[in-house]
PDB file of N, CA and C in Angstrom:
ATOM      1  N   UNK A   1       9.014  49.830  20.517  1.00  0.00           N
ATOM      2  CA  UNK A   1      10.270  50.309  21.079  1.00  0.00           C
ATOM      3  C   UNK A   1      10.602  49.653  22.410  1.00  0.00           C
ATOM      4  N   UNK A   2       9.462  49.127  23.518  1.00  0.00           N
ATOM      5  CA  UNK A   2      10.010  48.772  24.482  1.00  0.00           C
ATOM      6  C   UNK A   2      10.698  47.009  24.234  1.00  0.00           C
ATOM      7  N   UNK A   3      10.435  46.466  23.707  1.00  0.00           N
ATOM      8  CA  UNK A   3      10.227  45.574  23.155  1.00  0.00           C
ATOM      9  C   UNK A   3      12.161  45.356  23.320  1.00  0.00           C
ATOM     10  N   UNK A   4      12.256  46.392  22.429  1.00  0.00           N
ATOM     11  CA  UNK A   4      14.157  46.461  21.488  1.00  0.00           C
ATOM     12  C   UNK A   4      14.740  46.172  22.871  1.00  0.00           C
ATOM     13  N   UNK A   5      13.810  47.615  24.044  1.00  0.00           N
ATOM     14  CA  UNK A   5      15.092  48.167  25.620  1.00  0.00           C
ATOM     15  C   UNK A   5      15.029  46.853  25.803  1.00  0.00           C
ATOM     16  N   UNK A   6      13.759  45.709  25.917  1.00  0.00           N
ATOM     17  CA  UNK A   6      13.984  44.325  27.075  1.00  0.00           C
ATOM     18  C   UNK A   6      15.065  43.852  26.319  1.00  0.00           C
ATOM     19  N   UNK A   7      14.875  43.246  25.034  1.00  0.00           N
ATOM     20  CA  UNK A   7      16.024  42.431  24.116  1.00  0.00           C
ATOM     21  C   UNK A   7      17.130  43.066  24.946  1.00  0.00           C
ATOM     22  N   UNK A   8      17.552  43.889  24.823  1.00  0.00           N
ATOM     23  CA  UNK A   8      18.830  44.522  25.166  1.00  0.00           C
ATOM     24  C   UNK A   8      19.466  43.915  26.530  1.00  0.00           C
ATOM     25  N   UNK A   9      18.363  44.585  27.768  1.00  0.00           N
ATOM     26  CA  UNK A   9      18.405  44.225  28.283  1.00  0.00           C
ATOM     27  C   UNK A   9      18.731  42.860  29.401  1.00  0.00           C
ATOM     28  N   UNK A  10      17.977  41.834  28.299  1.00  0.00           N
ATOM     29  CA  UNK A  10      17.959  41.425  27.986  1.00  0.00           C
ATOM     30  C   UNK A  10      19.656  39.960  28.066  1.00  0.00           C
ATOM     31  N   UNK A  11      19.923  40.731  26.813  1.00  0.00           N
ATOM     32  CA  UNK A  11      20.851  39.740  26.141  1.00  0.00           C
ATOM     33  C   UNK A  11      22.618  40.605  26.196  1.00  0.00           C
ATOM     34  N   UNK A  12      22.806  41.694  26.835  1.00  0.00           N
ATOM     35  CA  UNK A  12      23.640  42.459  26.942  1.00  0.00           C
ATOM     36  C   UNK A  12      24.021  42.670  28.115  1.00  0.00           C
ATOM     37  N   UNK A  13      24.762  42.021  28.912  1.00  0.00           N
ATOM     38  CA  UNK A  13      25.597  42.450  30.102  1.00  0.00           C
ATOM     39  C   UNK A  13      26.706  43.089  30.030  1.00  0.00           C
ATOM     40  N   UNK A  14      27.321  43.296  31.234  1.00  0.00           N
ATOM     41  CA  UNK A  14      28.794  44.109  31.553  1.00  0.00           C
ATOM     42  C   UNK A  14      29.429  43.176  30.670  1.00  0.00           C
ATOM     43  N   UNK A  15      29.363  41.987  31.221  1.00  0.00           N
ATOM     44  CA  UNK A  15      30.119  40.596  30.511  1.00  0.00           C
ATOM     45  C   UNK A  15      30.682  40.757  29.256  1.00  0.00           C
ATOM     46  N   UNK A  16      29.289  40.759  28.531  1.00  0.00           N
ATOM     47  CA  UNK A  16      29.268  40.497  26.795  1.00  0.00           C
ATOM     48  C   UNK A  16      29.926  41.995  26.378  1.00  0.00           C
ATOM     49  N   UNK A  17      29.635  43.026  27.012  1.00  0.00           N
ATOM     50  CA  UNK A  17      30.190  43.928  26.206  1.00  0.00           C
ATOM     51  C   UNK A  17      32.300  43.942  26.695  1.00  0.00           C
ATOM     52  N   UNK A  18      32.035  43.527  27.478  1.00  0.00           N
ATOM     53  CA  UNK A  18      34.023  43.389  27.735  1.00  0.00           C
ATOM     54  C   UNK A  18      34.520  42.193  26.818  1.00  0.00           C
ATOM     55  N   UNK A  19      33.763  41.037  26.815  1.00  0.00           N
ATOM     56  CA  UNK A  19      34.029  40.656  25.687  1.00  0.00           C
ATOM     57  C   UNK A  19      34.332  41.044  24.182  1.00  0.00           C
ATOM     58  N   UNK A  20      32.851  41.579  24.198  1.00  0.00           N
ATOM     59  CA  UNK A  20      32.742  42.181  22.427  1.00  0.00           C
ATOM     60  C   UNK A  20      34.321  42.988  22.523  1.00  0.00           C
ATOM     61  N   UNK A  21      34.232  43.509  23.194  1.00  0.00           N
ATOM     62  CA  UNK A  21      35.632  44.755  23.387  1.00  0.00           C
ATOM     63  C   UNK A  21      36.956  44.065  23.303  1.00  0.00           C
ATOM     64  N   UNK A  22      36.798  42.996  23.865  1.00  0.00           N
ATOM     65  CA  UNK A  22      38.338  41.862  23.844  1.00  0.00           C
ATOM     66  C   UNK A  22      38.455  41.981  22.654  1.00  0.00           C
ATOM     67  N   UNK A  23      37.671  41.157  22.206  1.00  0.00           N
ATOM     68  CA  UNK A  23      37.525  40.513  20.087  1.00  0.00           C
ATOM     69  C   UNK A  23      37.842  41.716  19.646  1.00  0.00           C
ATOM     70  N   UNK A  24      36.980  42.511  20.079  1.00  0.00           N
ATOM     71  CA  UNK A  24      37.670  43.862  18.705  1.00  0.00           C
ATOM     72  C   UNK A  24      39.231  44.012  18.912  1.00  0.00           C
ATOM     73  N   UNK A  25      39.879  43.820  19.949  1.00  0.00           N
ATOM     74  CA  UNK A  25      40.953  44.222  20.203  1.00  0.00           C
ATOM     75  C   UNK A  25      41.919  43.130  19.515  1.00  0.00           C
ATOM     76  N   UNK A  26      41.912  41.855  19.880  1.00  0.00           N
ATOM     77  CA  UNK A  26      42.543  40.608  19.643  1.00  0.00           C
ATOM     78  C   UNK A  26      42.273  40.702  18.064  1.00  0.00           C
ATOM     79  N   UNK A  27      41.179  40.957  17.490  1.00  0.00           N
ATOM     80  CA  UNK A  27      40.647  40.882  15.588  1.00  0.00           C
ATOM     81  C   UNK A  27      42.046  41.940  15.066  1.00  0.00           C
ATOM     82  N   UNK A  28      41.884  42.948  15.785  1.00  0.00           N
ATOM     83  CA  UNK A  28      42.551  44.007  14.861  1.00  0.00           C
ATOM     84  C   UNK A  28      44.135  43.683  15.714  1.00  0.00           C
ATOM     85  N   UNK A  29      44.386  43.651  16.459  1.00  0.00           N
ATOM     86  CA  UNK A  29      45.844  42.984  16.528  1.00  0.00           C
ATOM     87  C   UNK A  29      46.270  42.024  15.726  1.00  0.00           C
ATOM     88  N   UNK A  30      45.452  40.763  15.302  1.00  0.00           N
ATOM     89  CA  UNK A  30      45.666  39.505  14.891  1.00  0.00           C
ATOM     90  C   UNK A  30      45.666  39.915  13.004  1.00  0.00           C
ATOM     91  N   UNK A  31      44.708  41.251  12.952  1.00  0.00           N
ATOM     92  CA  UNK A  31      44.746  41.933  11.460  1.00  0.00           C
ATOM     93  C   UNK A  31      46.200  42.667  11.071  1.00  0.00           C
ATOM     94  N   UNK A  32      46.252  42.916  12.775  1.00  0.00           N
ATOM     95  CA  UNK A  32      48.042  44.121  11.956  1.00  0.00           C
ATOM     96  C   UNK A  32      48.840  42.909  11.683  1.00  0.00           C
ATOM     97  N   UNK A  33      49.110  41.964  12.592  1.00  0.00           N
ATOM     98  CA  UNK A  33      50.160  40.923  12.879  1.00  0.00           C
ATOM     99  C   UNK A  33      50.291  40.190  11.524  1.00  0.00           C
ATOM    100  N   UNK A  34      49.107  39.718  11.196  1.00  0.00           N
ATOM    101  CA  UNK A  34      49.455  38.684  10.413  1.00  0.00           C
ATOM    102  C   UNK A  34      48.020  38.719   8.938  1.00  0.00           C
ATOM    103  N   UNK A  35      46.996  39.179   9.465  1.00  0.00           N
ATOM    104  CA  UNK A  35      46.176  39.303   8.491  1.00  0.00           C
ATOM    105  C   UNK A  35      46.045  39.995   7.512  1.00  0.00           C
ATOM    106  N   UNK A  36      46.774  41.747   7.129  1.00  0.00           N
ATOM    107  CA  UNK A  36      46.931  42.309   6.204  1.00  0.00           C
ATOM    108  C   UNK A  36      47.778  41.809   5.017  1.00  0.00           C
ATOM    109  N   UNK A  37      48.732  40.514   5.240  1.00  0.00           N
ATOM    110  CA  UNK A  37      49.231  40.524   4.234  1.00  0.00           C
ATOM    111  C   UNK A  37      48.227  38.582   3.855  1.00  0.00           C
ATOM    112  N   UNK A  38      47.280  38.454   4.177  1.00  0.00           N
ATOM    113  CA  UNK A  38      46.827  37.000   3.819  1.00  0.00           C
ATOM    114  C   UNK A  38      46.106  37.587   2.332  1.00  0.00           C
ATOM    115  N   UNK A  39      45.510  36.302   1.597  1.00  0.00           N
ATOM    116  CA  UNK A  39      44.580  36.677   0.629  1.00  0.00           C
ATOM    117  C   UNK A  39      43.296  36.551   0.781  1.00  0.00           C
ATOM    118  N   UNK A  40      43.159  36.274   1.947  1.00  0.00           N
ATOM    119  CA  UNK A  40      42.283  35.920   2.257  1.00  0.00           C
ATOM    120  C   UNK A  40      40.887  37.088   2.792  1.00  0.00           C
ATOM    121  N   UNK A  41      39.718  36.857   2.113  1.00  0.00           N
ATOM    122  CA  UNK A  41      39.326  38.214   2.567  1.00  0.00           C
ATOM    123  C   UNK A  41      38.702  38.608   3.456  1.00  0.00           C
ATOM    124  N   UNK A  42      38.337  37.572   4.352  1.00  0.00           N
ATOM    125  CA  UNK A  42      37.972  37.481   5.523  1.00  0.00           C
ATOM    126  C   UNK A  42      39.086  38.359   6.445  1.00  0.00           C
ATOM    127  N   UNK A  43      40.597  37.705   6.448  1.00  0.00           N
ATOM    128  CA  UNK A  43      41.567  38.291   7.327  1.00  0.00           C
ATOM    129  C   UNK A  43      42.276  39.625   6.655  1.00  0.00           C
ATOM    130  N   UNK A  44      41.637  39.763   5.238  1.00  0.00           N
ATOM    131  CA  UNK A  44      42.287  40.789   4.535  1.00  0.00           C
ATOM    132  C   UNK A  44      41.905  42.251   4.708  1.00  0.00           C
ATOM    133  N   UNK A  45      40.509  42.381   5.483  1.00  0.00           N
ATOM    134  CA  UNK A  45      39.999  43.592   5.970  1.00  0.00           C
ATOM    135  C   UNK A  45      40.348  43.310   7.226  1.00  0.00           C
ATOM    136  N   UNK A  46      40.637  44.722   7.621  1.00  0.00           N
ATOM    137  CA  UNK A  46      40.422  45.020   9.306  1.00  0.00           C
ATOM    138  C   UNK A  46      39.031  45.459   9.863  1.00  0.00           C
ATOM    139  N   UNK A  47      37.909  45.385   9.161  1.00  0.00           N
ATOM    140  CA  UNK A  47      36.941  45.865   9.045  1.00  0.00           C
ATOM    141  C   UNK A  47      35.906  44.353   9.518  1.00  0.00           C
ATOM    142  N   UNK A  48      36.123  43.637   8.229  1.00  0.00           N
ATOM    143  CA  UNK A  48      35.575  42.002   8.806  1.00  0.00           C
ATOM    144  C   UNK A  48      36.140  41.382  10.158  1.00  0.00           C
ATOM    145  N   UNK A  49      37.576  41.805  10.601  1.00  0.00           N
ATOM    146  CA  UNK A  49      38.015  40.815  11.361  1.00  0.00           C
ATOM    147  C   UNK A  49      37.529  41.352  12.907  1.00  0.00           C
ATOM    148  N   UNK A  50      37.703  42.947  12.908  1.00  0.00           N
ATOM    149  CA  UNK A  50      36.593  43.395  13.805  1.00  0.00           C
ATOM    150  C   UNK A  50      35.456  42.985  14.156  1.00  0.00           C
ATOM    151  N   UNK A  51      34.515  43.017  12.713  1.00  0.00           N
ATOM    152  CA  UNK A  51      33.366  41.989  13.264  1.00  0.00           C
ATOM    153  C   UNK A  51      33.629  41.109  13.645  1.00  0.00           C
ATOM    154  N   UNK A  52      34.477  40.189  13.102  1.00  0.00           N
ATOM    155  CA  UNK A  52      34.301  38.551  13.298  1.00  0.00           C
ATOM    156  C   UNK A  52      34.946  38.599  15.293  1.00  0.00           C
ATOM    157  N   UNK A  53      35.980  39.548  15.714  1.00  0.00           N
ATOM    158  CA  UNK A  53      36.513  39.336  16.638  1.00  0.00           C
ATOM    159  C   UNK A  53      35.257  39.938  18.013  1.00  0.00           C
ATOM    160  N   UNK A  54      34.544  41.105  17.261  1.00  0.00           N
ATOM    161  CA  UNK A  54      32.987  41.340  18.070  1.00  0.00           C
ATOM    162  C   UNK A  54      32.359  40.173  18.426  1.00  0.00           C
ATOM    163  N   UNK A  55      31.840  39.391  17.317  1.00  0.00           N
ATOM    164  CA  UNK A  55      30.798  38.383  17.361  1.00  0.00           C
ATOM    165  C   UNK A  55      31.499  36.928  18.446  1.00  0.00           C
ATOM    166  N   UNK A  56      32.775  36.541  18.031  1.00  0.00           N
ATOM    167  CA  UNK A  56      33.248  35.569  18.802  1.00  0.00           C
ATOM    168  C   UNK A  56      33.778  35.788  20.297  1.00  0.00           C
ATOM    169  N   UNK A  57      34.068  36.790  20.529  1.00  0.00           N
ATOM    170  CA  UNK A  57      33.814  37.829  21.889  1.00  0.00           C
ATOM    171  C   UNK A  57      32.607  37.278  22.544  1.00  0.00           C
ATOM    172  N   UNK A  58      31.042  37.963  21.945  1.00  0.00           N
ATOM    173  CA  UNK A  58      30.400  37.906  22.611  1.00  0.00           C
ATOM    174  C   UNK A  58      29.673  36.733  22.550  1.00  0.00           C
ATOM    175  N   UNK A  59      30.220  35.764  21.685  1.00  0.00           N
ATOM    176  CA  UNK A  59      29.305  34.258  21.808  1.00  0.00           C
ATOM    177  C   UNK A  59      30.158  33.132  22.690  1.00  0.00           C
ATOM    178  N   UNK A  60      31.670  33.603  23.142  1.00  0.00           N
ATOM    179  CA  UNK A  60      32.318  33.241  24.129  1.00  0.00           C
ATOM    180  C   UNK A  60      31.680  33.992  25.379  1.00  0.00           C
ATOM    181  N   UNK A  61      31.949  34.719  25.399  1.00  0.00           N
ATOM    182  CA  UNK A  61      30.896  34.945  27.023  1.00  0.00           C
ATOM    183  C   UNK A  61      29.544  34.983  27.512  1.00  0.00           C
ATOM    184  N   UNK A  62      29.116  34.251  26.654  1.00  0.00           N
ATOM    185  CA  UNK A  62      27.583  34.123  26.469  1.00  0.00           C
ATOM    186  C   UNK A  62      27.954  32.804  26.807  1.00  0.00           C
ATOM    187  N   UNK A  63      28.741  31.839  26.193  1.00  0.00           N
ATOM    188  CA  UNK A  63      28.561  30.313  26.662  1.00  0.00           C
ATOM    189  C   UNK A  63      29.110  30.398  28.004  1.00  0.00           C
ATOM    190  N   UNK A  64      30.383  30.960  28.717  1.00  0.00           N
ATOM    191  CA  UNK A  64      30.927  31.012  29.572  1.00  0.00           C
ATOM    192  C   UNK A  64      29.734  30.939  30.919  1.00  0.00           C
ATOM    193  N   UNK A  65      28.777  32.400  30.428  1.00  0.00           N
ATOM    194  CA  UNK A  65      28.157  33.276  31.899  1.00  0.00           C
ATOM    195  C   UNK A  65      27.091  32.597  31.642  1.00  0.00           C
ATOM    196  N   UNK A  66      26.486  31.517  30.727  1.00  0.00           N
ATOM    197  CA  UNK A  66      25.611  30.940  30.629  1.00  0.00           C
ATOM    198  C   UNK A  66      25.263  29.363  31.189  1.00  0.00           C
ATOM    199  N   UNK A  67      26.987  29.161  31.296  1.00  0.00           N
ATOM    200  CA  UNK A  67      27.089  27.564  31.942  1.00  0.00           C
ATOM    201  C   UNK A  67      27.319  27.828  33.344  1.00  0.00           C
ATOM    202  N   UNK A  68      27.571  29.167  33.634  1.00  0.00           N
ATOM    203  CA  UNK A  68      27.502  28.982  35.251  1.00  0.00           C
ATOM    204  C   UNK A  68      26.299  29.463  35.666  1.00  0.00           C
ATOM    205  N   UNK A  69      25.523  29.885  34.726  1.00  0.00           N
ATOM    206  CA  UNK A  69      24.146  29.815  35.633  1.00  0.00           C
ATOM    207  C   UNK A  69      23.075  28.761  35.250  1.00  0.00           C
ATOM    208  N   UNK A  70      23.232  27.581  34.337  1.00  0.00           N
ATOM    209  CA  UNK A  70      23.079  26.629  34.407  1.00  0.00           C
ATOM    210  C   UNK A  70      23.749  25.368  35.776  1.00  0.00           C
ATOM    211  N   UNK A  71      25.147  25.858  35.599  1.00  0.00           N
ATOM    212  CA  UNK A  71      25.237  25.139  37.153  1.00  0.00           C
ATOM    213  C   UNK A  71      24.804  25.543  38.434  1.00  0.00           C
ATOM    214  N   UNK A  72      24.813  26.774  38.524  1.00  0.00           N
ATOM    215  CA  UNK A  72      24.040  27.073  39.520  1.00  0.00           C
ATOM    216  C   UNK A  72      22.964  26.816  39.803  1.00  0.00           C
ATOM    217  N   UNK A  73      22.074  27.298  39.062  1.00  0.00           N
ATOM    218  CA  UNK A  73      20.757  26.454  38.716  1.00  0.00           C
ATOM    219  C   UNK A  73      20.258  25.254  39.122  1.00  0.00           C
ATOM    220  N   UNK A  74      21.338  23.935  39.054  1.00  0.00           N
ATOM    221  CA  UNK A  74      21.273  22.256  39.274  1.00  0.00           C
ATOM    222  C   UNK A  74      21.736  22.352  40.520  1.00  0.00           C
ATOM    223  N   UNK A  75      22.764  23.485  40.833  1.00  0.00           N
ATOM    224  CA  UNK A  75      22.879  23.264  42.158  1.00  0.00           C
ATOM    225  C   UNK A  75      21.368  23.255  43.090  1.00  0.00           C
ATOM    226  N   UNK A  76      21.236  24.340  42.772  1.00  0.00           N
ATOM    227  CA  UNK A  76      20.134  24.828  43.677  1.00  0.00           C
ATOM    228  C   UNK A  76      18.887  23.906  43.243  1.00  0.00           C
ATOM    229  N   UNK A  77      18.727  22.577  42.543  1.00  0.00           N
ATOM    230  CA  UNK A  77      17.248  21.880  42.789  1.00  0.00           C
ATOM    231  C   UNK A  77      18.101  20.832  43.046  1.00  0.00           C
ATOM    232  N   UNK A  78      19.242  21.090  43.454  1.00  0.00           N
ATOM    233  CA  UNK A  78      19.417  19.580  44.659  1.00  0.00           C
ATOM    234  C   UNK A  78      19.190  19.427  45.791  1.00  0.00           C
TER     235      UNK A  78
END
């Protein structure tokens, strides 16, 4: 069990979760707007596009908060 709290810990900031929260928001807007009527069944649930708008949420602010502490980082062994 402690194991799960570090992961979490871990890999879950303020960041990633305002993200995840964007995507859900932008998925299911982008589902009323235009995806309920595709055939597609990816955009055809509001259910998938949620996920999909979760997951790209939080793998956008993961690269974002991840390249500035990579630059920071190079800063600081100069």
């Amino acid at each position: 069990m402690p194991d799960i709290n570090r992961f979490i810990k871990n890999n879950f900031n303020l960041s990633h979760i305002i993200g995840m929260s964007i995507g859900v928001a932008f998925g299911l807007v982008y589902w009323y707007k235009k995806g309920q009527f595709s055939d597609n069944i990816l955009k055809n649930s509001p259910i998938l596009m949620t996920i999909w708008g979760l997951l790209v949420g939080y793998i956008l602010m993961d690269l974002v908060f991840n390249a500035r502490k990579r630059k920071n980082e190079e800063e600081n062994k100069k």
